[in-house]
PDB file of N, CA and C in Angstrom:
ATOM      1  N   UNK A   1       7.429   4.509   8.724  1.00  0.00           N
ATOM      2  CA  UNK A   1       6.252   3.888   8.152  1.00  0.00           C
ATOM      3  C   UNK A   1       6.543   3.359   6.747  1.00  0.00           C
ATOM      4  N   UNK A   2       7.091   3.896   5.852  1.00  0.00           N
ATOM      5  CA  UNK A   2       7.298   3.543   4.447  1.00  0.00           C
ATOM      6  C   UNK A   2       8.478   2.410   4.523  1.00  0.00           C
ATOM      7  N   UNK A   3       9.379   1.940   5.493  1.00  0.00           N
ATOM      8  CA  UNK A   3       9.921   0.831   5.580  1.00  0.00           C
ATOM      9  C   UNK A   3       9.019  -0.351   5.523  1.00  0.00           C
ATOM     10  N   UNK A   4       7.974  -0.335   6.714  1.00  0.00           N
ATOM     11  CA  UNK A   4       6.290  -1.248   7.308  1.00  0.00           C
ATOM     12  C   UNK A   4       6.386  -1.574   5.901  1.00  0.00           C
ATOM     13  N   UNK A   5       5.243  -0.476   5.177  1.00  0.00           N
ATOM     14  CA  UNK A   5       4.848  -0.589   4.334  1.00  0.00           C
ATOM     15  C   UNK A   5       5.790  -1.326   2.679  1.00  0.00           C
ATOM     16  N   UNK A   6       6.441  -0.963   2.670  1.00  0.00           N
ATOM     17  CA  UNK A   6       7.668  -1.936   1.863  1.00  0.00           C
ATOM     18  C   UNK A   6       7.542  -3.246   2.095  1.00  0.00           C
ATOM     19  N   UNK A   7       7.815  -3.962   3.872  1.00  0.00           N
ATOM     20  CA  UNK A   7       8.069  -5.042   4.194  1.00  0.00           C
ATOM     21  C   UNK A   7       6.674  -5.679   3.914  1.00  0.00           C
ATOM     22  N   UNK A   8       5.489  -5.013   3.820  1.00  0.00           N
ATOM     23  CA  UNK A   8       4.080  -5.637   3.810  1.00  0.00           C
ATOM     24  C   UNK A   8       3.697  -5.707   1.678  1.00  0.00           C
ATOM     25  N   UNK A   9       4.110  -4.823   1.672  1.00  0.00           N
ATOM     26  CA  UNK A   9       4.322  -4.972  -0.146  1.00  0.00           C
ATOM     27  C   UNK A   9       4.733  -6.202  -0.963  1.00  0.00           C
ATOM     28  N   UNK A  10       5.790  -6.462  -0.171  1.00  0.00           N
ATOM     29  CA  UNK A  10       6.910  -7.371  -0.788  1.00  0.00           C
ATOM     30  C   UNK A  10       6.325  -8.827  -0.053  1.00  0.00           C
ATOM     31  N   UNK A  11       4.683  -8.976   0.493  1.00  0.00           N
ATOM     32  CA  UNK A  11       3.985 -10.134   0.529  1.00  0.00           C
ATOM     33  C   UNK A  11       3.550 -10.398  -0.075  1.00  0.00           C
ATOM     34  N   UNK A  12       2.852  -9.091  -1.348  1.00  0.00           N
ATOM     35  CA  UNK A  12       1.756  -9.241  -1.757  1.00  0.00           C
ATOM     36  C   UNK A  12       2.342  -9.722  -3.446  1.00  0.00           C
ATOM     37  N   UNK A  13       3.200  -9.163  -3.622  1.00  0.00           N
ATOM     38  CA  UNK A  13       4.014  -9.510  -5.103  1.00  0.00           C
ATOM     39  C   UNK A  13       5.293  -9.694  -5.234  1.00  0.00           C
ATOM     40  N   UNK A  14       5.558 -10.206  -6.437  1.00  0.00           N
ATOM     41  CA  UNK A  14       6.919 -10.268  -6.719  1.00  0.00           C
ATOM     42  C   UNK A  14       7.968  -9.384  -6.931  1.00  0.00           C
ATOM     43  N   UNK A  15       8.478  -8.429  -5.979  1.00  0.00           N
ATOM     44  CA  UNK A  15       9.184  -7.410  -6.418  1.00  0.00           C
ATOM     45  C   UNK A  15       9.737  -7.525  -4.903  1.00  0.00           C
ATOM     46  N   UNK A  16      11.634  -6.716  -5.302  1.00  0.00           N
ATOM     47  CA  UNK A  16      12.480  -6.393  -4.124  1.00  0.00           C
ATOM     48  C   UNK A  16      12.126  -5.030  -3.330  1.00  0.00           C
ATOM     49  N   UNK A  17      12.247  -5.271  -2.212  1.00  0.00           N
ATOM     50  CA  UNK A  17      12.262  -3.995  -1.280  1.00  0.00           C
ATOM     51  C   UNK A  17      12.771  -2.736  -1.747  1.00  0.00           C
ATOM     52  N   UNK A  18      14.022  -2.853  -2.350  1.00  0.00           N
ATOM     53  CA  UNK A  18      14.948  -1.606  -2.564  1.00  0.00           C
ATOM     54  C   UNK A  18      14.067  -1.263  -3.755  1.00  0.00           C
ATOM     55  N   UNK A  19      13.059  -1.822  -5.043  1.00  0.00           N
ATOM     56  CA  UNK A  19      13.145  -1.722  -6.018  1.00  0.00           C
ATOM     57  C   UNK A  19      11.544  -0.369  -5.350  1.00  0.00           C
ATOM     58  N   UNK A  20      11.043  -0.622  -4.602  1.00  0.00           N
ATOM     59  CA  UNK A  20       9.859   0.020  -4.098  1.00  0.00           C
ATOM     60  C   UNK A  20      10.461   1.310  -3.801  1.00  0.00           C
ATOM     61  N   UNK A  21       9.872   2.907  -3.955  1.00  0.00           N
ATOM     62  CA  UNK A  21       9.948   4.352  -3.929  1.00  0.00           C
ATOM     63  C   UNK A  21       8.529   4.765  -3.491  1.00  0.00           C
ATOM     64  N   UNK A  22       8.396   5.745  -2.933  1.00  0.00           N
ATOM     65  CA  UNK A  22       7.098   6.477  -3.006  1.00  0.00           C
ATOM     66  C   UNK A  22       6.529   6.851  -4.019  1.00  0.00           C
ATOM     67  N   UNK A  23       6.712   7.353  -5.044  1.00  0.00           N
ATOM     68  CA  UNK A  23       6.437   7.210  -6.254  1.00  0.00           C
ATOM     69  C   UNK A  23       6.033   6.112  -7.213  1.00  0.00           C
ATOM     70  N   UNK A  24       6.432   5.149  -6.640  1.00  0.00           N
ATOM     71  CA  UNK A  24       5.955   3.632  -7.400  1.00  0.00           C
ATOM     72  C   UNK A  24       4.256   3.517  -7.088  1.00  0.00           C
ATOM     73  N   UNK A  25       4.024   3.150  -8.245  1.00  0.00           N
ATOM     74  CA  UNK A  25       2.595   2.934  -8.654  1.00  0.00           C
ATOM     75  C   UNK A  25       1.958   1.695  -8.234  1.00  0.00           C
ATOM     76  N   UNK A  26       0.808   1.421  -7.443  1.00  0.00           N
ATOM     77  CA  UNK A  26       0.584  -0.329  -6.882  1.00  0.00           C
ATOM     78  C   UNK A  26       0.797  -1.250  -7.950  1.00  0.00           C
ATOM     79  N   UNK A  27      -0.135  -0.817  -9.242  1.00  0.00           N
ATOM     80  CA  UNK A  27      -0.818  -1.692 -10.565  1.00  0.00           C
ATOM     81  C   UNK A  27       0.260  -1.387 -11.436  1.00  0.00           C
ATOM     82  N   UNK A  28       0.633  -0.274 -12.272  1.00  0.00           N
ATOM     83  CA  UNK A  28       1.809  -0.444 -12.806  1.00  0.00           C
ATOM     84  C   UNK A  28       3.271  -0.522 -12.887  1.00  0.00           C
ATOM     85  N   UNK A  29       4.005  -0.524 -11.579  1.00  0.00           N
ATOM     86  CA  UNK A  29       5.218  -0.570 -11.113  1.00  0.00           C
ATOM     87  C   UNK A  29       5.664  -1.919 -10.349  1.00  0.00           C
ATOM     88  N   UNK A  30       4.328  -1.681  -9.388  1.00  0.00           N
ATOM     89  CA  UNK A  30       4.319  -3.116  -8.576  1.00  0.00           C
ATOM     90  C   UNK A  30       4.162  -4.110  -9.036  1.00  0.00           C
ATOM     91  N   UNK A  31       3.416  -4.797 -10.110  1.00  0.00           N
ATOM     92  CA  UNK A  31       2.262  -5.167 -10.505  1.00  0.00           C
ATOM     93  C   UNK A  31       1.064  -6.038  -9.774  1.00  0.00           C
ATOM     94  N   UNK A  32       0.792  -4.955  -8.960  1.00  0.00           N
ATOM     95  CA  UNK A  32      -0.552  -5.472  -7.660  1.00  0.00           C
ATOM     96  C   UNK A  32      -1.912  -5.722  -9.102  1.00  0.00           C
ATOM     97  N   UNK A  33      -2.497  -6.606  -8.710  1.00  0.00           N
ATOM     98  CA  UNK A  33      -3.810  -6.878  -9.673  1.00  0.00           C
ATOM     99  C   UNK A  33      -4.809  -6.753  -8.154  1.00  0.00           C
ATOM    100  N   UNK A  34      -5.928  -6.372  -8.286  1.00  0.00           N
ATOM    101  CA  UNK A  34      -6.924  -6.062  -7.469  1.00  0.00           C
ATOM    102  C   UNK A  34      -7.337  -6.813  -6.348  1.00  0.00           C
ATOM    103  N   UNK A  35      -7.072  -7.844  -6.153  1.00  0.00           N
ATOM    104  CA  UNK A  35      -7.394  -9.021  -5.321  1.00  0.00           C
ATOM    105  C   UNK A  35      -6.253  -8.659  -3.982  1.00  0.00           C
ATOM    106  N   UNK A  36      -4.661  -8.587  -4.776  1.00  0.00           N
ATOM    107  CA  UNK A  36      -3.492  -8.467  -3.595  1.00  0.00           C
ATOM    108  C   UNK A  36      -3.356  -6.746  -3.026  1.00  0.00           C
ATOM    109  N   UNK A  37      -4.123  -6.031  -4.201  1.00  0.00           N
ATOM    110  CA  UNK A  37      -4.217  -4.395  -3.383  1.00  0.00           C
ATOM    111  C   UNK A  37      -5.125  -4.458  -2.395  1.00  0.00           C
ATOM    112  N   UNK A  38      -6.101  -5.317  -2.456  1.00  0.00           N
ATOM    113  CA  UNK A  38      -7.462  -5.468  -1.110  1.00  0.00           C
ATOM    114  C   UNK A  38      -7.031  -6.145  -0.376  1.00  0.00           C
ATOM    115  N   UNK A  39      -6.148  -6.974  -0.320  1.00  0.00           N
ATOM    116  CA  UNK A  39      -5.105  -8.150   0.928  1.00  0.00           C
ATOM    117  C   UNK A  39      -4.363  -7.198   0.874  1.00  0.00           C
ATOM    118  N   UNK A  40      -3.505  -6.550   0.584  1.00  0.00           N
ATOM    119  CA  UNK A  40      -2.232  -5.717   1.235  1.00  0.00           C
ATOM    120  C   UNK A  40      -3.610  -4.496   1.912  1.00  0.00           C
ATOM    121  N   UNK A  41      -4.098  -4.030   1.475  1.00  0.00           N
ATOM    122  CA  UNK A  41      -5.315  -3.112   2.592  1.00  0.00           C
ATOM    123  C   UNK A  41      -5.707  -3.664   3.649  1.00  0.00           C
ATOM    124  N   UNK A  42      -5.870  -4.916   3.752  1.00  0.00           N
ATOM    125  CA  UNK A  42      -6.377  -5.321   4.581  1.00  0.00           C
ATOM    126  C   UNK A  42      -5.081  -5.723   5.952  1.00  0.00           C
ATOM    127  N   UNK A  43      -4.179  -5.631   5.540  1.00  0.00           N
ATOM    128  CA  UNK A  43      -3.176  -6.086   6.528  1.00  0.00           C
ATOM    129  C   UNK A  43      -2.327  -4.352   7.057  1.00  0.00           C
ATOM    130  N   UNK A  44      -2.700  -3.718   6.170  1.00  0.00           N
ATOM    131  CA  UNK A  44      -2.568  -2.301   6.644  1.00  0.00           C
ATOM    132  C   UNK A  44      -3.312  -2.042   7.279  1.00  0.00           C
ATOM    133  N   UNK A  45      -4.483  -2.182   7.102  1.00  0.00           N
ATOM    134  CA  UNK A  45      -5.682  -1.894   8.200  1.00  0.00           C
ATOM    135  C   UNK A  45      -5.416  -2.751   9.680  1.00  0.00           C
ATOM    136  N   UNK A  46      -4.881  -3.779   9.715  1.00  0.00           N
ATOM    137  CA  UNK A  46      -4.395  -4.059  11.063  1.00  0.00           C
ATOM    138  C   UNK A  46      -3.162  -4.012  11.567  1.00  0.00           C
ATOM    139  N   UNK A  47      -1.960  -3.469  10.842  1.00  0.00           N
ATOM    140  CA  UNK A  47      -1.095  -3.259  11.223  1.00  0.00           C
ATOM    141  C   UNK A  47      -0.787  -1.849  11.830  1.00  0.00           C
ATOM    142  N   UNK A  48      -1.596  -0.815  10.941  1.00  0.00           N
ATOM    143  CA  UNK A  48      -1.532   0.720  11.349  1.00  0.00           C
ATOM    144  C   UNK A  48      -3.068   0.762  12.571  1.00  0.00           C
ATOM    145  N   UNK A  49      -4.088  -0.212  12.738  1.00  0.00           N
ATOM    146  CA  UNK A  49      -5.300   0.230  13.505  1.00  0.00           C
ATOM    147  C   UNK A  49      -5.731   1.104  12.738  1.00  0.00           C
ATOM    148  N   UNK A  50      -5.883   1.267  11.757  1.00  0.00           N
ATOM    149  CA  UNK A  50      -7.076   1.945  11.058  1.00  0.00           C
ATOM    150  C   UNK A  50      -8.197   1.223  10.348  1.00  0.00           C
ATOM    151  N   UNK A  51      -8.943   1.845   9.773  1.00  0.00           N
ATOM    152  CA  UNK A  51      -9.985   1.635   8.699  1.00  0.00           C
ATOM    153  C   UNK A  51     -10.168   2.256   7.609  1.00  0.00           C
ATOM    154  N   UNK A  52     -10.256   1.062   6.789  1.00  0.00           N
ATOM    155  CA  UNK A  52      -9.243   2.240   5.487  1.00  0.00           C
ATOM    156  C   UNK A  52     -10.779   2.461   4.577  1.00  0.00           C
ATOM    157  N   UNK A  53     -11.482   3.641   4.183  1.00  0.00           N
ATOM    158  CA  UNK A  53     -12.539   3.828   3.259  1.00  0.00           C
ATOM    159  C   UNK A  53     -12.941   3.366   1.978  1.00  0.00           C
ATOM    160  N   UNK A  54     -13.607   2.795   1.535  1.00  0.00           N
ATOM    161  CA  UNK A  54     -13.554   1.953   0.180  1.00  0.00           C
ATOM    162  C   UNK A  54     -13.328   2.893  -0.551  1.00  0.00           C
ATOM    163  N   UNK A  55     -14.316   4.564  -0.608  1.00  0.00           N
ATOM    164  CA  UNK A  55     -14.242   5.414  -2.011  1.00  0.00           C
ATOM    165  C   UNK A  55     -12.757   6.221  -1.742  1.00  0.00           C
ATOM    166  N   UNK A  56     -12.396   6.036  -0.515  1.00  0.00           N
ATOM    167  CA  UNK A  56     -10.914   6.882  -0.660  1.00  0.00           C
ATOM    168  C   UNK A  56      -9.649   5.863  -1.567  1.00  0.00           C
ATOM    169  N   UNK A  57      -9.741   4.394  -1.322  1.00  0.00           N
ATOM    170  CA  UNK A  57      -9.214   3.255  -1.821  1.00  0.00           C
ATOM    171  C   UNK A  57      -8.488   3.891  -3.559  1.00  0.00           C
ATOM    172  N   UNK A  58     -10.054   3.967  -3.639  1.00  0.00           N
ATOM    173  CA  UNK A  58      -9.844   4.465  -5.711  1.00  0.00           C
ATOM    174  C   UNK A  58      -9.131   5.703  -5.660  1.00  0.00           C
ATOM    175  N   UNK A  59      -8.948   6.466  -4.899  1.00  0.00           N
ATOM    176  CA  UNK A  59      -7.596   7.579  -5.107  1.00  0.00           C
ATOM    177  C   UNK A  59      -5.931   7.692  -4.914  1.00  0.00           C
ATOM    178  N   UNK A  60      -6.167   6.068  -4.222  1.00  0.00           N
ATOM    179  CA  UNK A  60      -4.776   5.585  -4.071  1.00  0.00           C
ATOM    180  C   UNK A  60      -3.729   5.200  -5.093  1.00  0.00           C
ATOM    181  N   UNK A  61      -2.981   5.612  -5.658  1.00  0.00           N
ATOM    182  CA  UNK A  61      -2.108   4.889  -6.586  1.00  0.00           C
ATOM    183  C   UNK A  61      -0.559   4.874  -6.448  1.00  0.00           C
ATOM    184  N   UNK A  62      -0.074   5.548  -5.472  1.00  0.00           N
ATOM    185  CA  UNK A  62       0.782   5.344  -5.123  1.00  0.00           C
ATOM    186  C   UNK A  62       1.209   4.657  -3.693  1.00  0.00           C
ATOM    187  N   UNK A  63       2.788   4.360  -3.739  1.00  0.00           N
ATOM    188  CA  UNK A  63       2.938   4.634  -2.257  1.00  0.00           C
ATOM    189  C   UNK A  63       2.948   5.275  -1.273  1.00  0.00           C
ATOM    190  N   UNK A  64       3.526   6.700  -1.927  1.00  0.00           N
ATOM    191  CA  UNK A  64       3.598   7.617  -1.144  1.00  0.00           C
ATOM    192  C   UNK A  64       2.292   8.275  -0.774  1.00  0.00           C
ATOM    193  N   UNK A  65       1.240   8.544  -1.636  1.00  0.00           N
ATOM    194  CA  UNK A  65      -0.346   8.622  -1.308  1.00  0.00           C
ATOM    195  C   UNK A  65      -1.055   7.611  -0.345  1.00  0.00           C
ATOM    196  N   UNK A  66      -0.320   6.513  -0.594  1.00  0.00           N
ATOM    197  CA  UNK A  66      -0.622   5.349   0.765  1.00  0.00           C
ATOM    198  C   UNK A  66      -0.510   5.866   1.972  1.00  0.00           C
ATOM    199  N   UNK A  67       1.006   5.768   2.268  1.00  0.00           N
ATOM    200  CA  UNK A  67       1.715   6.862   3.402  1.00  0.00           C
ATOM    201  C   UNK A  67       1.174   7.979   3.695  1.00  0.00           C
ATOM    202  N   UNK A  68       0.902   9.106   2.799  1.00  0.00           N
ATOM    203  CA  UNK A  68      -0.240   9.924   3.401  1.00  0.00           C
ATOM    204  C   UNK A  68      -1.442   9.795   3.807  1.00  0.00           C
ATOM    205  N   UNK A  69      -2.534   9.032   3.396  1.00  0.00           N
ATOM    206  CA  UNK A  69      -3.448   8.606   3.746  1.00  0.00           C
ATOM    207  C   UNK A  69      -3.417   7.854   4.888  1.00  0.00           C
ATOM    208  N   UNK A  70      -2.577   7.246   4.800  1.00  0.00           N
ATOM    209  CA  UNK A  70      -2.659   6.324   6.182  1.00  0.00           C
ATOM    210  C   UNK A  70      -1.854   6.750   7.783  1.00  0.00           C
ATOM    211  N   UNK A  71      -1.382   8.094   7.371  1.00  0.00           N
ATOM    212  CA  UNK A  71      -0.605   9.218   7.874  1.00  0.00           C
ATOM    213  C   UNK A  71      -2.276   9.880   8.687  1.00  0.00           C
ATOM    214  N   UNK A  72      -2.982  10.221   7.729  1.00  0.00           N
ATOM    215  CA  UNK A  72      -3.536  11.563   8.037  1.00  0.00           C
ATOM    216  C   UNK A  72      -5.110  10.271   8.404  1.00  0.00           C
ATOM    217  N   UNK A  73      -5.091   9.130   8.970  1.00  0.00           N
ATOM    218  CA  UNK A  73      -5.814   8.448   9.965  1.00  0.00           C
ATOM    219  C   UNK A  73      -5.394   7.838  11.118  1.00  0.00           C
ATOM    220  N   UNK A  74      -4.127   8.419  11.328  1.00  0.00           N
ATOM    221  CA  UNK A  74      -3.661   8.032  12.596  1.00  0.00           C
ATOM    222  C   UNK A  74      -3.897   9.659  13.731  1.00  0.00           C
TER     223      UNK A  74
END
């Protein structure tokens, strides 16, 4: 899953695959601005078949919290 998720990252901004960790931050590592974190959600939401919660959204800041979350709705 954290490969997916890499390859779907690296749509939303300017940054290399390898440079992405679980630990990398959307807004300050990535630099996702709010518009491409709700388009990269939204293409997670159809790539994994889920539905992703708006108030769970705001607890997201990593990748690896991505990966879990989107882990623990499958």
């Amino acid at each position: 899953m954290f490969e997916q998720i890499k390859e779907i990252i690296v749509n939303y901004v300017d940054v290399e695959e390898s440079a992405v960790t679980e630990n990398s931050r959307f807004i300050e590592d990535l630099g996702f601005n709010s518009y491409d974190f709700m388009s990269f959600l939204g293409e997670v939401e159809e790539t994994f078949e889920i539905t992703v919660e708006e108030e769970d959204v705001l607890k997201i800041t990593t990748v690896g919290e991505a990966i879990k979350y989107i882990e623990s709705l499958k």
